[in-house]
C-alpha atoms as a PDB file:
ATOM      1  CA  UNK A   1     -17.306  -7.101  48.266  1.00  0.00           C
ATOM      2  CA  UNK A   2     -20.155  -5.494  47.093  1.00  0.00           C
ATOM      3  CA  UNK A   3     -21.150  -4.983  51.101  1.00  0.00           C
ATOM      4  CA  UNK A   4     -18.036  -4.019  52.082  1.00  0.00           C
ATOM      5  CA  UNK A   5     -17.552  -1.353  49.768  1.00  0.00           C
ATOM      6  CA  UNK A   6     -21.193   0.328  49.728  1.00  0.00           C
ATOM      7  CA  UNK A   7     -20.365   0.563  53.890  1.00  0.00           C
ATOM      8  CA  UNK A   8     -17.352   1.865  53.258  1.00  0.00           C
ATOM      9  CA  UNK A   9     -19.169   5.291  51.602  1.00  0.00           C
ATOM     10  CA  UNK A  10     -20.446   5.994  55.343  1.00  0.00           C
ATOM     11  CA  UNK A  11     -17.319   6.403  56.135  1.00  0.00           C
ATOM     12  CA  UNK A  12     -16.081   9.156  53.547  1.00  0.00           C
ATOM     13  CA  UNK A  13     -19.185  11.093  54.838  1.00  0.00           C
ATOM     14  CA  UNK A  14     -18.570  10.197  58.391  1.00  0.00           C
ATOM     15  CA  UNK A  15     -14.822  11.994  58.328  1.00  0.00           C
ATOM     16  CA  UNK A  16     -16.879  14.630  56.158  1.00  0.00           C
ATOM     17  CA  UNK A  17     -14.496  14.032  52.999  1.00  0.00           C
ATOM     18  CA  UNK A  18     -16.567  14.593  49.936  1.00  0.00           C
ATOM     19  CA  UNK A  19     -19.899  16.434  49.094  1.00  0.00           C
ATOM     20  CA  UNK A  20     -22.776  15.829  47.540  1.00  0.00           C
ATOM     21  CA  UNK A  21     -21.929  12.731  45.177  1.00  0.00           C
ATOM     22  CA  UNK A  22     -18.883  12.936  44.703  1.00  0.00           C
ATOM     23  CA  UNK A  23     -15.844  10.771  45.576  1.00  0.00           C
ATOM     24  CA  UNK A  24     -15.644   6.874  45.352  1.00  0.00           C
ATOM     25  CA  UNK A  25     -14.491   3.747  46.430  1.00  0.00           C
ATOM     26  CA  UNK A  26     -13.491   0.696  45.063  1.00  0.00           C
ATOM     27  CA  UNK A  27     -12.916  -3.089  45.837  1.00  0.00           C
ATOM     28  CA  UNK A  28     -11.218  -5.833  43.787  1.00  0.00           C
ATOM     29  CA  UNK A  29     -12.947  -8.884  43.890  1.00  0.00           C
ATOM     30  CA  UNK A  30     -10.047 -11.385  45.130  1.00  0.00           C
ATOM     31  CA  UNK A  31      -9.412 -13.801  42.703  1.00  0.00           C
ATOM     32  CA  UNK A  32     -11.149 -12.370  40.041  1.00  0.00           C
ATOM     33  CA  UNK A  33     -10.643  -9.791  37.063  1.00  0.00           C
ATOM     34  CA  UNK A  34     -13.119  -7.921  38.410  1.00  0.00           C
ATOM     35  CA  UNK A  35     -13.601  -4.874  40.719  1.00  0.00           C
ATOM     36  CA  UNK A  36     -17.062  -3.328  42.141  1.00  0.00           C
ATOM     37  CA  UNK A  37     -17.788   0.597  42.565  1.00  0.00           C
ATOM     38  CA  UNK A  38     -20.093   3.158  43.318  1.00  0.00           C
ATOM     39  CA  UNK A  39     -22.754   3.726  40.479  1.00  0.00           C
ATOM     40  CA  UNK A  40     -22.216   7.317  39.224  1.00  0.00           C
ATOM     41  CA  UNK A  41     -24.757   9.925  41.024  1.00  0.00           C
ATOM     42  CA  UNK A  42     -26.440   8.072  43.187  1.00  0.00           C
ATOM     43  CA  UNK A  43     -26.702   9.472  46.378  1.00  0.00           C
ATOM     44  CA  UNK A  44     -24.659   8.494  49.451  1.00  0.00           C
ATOM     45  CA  UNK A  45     -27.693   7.930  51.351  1.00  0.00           C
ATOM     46  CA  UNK A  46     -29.170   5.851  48.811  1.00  0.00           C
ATOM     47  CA  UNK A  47     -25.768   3.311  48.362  1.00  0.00           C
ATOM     48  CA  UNK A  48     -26.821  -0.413  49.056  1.00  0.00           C
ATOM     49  CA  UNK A  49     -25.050  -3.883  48.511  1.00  0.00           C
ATOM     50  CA  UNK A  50     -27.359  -4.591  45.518  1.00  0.00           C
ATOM     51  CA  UNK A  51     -26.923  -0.955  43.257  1.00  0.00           C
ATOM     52  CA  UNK A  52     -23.263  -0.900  43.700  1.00  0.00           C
ATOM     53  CA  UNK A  53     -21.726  -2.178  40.335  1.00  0.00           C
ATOM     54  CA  UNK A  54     -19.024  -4.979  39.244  1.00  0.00           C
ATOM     55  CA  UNK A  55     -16.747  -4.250  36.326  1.00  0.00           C
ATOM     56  CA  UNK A  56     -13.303  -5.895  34.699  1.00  0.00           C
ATOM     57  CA  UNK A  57     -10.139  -4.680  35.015  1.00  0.00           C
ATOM     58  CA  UNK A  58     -10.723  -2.799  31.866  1.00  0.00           C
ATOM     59  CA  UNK A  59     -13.607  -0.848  33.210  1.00  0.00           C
ATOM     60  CA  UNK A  60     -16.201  -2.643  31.461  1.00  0.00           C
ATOM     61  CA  UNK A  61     -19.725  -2.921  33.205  1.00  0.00           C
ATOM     62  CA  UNK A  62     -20.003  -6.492  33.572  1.00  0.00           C
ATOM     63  CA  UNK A  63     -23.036  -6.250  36.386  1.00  0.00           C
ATOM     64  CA  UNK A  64     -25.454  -3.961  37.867  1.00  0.00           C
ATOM     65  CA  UNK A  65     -27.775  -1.644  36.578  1.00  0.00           C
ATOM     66  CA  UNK A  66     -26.700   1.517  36.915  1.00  0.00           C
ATOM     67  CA  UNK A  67     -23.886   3.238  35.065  1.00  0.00           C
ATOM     68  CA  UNK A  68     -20.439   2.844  36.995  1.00  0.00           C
ATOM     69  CA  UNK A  69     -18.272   6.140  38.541  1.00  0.00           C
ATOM     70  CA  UNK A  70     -16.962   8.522  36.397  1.00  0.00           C
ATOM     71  CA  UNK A  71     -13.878   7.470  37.980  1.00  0.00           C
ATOM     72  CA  UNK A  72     -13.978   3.601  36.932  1.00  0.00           C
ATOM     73  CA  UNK A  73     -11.520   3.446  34.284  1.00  0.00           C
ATOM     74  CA  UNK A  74      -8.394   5.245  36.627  1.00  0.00           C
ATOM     75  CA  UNK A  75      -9.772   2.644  39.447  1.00  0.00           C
ATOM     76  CA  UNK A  76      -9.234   0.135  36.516  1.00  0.00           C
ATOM     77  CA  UNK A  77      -5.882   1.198  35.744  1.00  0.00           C
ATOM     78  CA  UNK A  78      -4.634   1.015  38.949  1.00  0.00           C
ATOM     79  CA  UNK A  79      -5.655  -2.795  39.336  1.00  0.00           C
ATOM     80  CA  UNK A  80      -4.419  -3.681  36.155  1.00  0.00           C
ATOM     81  CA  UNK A  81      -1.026  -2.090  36.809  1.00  0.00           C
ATOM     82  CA  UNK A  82      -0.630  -2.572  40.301  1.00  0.00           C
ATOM     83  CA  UNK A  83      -1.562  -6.738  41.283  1.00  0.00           C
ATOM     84  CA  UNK A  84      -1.037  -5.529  45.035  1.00  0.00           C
ATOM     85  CA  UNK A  85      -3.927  -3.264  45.194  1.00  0.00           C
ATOM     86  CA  UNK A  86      -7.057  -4.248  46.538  1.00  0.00           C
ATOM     87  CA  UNK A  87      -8.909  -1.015  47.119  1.00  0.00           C
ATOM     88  CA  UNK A  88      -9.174   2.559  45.659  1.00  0.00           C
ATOM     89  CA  UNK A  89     -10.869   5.667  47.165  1.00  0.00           C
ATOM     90  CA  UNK A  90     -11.144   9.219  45.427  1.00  0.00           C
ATOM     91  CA  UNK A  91     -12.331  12.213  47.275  1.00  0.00           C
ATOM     92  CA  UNK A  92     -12.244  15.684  46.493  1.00  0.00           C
ATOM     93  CA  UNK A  93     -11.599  16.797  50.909  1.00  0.00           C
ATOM     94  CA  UNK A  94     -11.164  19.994  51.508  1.00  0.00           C
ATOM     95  CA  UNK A  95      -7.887  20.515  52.884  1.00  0.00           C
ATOM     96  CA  UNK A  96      -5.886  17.696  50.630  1.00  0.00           C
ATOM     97  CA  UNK A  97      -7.360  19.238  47.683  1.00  0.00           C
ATOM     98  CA  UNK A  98      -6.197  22.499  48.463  1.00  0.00           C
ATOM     99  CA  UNK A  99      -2.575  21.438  48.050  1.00  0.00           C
ATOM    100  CA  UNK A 100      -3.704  19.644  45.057  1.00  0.00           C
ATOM    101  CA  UNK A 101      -5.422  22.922  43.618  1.00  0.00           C
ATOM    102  CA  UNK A 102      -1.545  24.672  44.559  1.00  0.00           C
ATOM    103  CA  UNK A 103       0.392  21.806  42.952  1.00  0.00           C
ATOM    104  CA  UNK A 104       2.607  21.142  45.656  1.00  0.00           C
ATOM    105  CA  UNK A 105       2.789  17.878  48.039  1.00  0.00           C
ATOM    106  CA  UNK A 106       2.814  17.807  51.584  1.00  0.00           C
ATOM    107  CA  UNK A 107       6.025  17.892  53.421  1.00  0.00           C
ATOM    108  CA  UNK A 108       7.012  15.431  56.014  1.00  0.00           C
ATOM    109  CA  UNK A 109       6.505  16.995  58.894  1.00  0.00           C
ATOM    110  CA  UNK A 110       4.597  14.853  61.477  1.00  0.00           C
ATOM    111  CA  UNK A 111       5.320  11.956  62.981  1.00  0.00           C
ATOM    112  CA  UNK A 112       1.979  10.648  61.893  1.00  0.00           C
ATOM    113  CA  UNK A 113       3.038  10.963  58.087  1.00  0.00           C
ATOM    114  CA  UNK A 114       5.983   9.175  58.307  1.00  0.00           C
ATOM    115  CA  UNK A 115       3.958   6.622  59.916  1.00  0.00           C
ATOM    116  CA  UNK A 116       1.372   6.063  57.462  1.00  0.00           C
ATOM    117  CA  UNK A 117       2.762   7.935  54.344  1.00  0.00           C
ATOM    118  CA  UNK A 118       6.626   6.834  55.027  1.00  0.00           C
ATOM    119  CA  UNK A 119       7.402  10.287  53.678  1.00  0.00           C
ATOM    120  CA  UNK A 120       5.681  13.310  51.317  1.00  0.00           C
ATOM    121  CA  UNK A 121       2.627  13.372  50.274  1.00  0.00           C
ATOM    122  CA  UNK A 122       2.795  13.479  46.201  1.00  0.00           C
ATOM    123  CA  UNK A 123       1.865  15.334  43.739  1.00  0.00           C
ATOM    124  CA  UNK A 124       0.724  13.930  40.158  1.00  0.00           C
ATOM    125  CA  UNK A 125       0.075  15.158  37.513  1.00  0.00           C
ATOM    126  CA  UNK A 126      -2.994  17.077  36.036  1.00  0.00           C
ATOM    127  CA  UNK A 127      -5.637  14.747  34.140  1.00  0.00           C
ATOM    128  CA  UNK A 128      -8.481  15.153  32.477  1.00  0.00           C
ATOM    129  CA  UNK A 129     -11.447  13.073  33.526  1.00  0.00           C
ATOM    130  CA  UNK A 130     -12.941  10.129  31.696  1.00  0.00           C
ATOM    131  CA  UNK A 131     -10.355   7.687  30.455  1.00  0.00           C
ATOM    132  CA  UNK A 132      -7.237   6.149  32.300  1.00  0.00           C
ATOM    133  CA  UNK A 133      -5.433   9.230  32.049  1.00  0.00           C
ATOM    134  CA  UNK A 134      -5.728  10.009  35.806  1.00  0.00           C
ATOM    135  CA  UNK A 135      -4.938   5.944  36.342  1.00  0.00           C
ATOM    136  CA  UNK A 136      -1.769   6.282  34.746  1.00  0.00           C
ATOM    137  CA  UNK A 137      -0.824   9.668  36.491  1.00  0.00           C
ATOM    138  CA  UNK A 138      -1.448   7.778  39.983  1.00  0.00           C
ATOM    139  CA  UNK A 139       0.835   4.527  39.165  1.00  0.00           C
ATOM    140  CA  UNK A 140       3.481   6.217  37.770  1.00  0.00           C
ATOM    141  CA  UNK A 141       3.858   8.690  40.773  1.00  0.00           C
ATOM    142  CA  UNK A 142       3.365   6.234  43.405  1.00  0.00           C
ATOM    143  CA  UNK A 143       5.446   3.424  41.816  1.00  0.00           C
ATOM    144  CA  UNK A 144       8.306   3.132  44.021  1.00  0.00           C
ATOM    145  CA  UNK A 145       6.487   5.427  46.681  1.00  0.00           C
ATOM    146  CA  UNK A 146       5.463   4.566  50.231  1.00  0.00           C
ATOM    147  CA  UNK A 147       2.778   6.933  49.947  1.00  0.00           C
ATOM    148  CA  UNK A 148      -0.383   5.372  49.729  1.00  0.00           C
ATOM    149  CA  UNK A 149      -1.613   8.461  48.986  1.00  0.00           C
ATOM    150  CA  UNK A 150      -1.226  10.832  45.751  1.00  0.00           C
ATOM    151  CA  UNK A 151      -2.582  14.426  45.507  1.00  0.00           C
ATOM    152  CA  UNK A 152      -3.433  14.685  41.630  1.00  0.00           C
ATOM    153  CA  UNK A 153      -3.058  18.280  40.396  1.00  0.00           C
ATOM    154  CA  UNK A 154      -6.104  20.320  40.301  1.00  0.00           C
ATOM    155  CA  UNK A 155      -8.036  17.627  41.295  1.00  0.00           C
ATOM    156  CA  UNK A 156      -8.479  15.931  44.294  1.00  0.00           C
ATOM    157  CA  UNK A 157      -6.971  12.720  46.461  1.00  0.00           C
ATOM    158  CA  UNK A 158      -6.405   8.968  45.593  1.00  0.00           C
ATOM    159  CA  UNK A 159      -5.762   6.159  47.876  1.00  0.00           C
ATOM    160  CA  UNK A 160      -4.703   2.943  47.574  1.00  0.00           C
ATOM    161  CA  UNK A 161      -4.600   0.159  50.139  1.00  0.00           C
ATOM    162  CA  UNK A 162      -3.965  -4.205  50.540  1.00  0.00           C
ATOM    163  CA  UNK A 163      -8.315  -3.712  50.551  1.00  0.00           C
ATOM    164  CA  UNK A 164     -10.392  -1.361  50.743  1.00  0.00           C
ATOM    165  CA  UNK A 165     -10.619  -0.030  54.007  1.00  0.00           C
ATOM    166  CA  UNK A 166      -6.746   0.345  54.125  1.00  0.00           C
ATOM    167  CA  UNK A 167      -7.301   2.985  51.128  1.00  0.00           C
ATOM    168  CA  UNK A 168     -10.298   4.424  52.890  1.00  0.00           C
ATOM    169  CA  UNK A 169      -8.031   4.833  56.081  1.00  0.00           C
ATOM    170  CA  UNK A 170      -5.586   6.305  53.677  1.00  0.00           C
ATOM    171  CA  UNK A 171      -7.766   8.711  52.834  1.00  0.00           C
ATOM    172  CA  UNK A 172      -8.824   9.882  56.032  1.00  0.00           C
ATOM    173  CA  UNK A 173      -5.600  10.402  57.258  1.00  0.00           C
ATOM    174  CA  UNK A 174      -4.224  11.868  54.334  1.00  0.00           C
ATOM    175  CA  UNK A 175      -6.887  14.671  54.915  1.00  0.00           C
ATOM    176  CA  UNK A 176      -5.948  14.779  58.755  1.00  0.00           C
ATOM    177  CA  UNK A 177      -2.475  15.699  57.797  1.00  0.00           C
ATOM    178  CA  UNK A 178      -3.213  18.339  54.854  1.00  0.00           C
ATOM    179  CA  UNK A 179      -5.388  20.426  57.932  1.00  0.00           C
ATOM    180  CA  UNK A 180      -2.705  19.781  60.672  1.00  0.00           C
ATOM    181  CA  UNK A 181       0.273  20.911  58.073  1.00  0.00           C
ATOM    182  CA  UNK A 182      -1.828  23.670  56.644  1.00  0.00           C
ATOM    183  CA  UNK A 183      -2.525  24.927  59.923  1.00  0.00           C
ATOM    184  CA  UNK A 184       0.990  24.608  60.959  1.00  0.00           C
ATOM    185  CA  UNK A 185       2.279  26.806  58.104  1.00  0.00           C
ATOM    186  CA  UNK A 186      -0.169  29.635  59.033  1.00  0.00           C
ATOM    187  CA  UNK A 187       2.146  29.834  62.248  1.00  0.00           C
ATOM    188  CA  UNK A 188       5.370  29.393  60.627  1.00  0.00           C
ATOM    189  CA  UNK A 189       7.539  27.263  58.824  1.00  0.00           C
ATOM    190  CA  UNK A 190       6.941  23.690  60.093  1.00  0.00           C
ATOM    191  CA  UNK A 191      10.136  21.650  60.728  1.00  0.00           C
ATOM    192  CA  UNK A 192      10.915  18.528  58.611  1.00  0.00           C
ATOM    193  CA  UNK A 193      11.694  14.931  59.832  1.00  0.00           C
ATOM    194  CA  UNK A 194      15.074  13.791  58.985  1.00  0.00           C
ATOM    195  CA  UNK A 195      14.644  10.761  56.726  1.00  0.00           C
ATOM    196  CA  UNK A 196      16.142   8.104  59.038  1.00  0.00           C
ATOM    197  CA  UNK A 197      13.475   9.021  61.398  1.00  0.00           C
ATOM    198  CA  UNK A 198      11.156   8.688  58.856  1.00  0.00           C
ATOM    199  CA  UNK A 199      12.147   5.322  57.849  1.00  0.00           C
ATOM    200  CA  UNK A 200      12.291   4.045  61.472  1.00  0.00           C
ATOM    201  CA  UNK A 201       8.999   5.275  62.252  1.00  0.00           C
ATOM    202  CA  UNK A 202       7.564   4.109  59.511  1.00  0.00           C
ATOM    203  CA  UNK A 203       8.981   0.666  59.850  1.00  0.00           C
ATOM    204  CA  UNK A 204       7.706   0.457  63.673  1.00  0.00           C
ATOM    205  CA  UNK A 205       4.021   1.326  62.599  1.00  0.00           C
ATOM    206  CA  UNK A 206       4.090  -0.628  59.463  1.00  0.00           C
ATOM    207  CA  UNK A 207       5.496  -3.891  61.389  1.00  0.00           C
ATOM    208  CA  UNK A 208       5.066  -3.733  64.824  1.00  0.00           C
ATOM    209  CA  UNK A 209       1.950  -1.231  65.810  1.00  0.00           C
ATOM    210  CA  UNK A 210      -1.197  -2.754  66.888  1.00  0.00           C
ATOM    211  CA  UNK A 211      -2.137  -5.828  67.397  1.00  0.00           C
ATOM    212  CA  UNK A 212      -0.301  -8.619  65.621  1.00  0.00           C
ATOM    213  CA  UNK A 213      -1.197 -12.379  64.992  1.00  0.00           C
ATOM    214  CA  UNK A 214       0.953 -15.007  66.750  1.00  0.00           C
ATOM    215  CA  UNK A 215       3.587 -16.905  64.649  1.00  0.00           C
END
């Protein structure tokens, strides 16, 4: 896990969605109480297998010797509160955060959102940083939600996914949409999906898309 996730971190720079240091992603170690993540400002260039860090579902450091992400303890509310999780991702992305900054979610207006988001993007609530604050604002808004996606107020973009890469795909498609919808608006007032098409689009990509293992 700890490989998986410190490759993952190309890709948020690769689809160019955070800067600097910021953003994160997380992996939980299956069949363990445990979870690894990016040390806190270190550079993206300078991620590796061995100085990404391993913590309990409580956000306790348990190895690695660097301090973990700011972030850790809403990663570690979301695995102790949602069992189905296997990977987290945060970024601040430039377009998704902009409806984040405005408060407001993104509409359902491509077929590529009811795909992957089976609906809106949400909004949750605004959180301050360093305890589970922002954890509890992202369960309690996706609970019930086929969004694996939630825009948190002011703030920025959280994914969740069956394992990492699922919430790192999340995330870069969440940020596809926020551009294509924002740009959309500029030209007038995009048209929504009725919600039967939604569900039977996103029950073809969910369950029959791609390439599928034989029974």
């Amino acid at each position: 896990m700890r490989t998986t996730v410190a490759a993952l971190h190309a890709e948020l720079v690769r689809y160019d969605l955070v800067a600097w240091t910021a953003g994160n992603v997380s992996g939980r170690v299956p069949g363990e109480d445990l979870f690894v993540i990016k040390p806190s400002g270190v550079s993206y260039d300078e991620l590796t297998p061995e100085n990404m860090v391993v913590c309990d579902l409580d956000g306790n450091l348990v190895e690695g010797a660097h301090a973990p992400s700011s972030d850790t303890a809403a990663h570690a509310y979301v695995y102790r509160h949602m069992p189905e999780v296997g990977g987290v991702v945060h970024t601040h992305s430039t377009y998704a955060s902009a409806w984040a900054a405005r408060g407001e979610p993104i509409p359902c207006v491509l077929t590529a959102m009811a795909d992957e988001f089976g609906g809106e993007i949400p909004v949750g609530p605004f959180a301050l940083i360093g305890d589970d604050s922002i954890g509890q604002g992202i369960v309690a808004t996706l609970a019930g939600h086929r969004s694996p996606a939630v825009l948190m107020q002011n703030h920025g973009v959280f994914t969740i996914g069956k394992d990492p890469k699922a919430a790192v795909k999340a995330a870069v498609m969440c940020e596809d949409v926020a551009r294509t919808v924002h740009v959309a608006r500029q030209l007038g007032e995009p048209l929504p999906i009725k919600p039967e098409h939604v569900d039977r689009l996103y029950d073809r990509y969910q369950n029959v898309y791609g390439q599928r293992s034989p029974r």
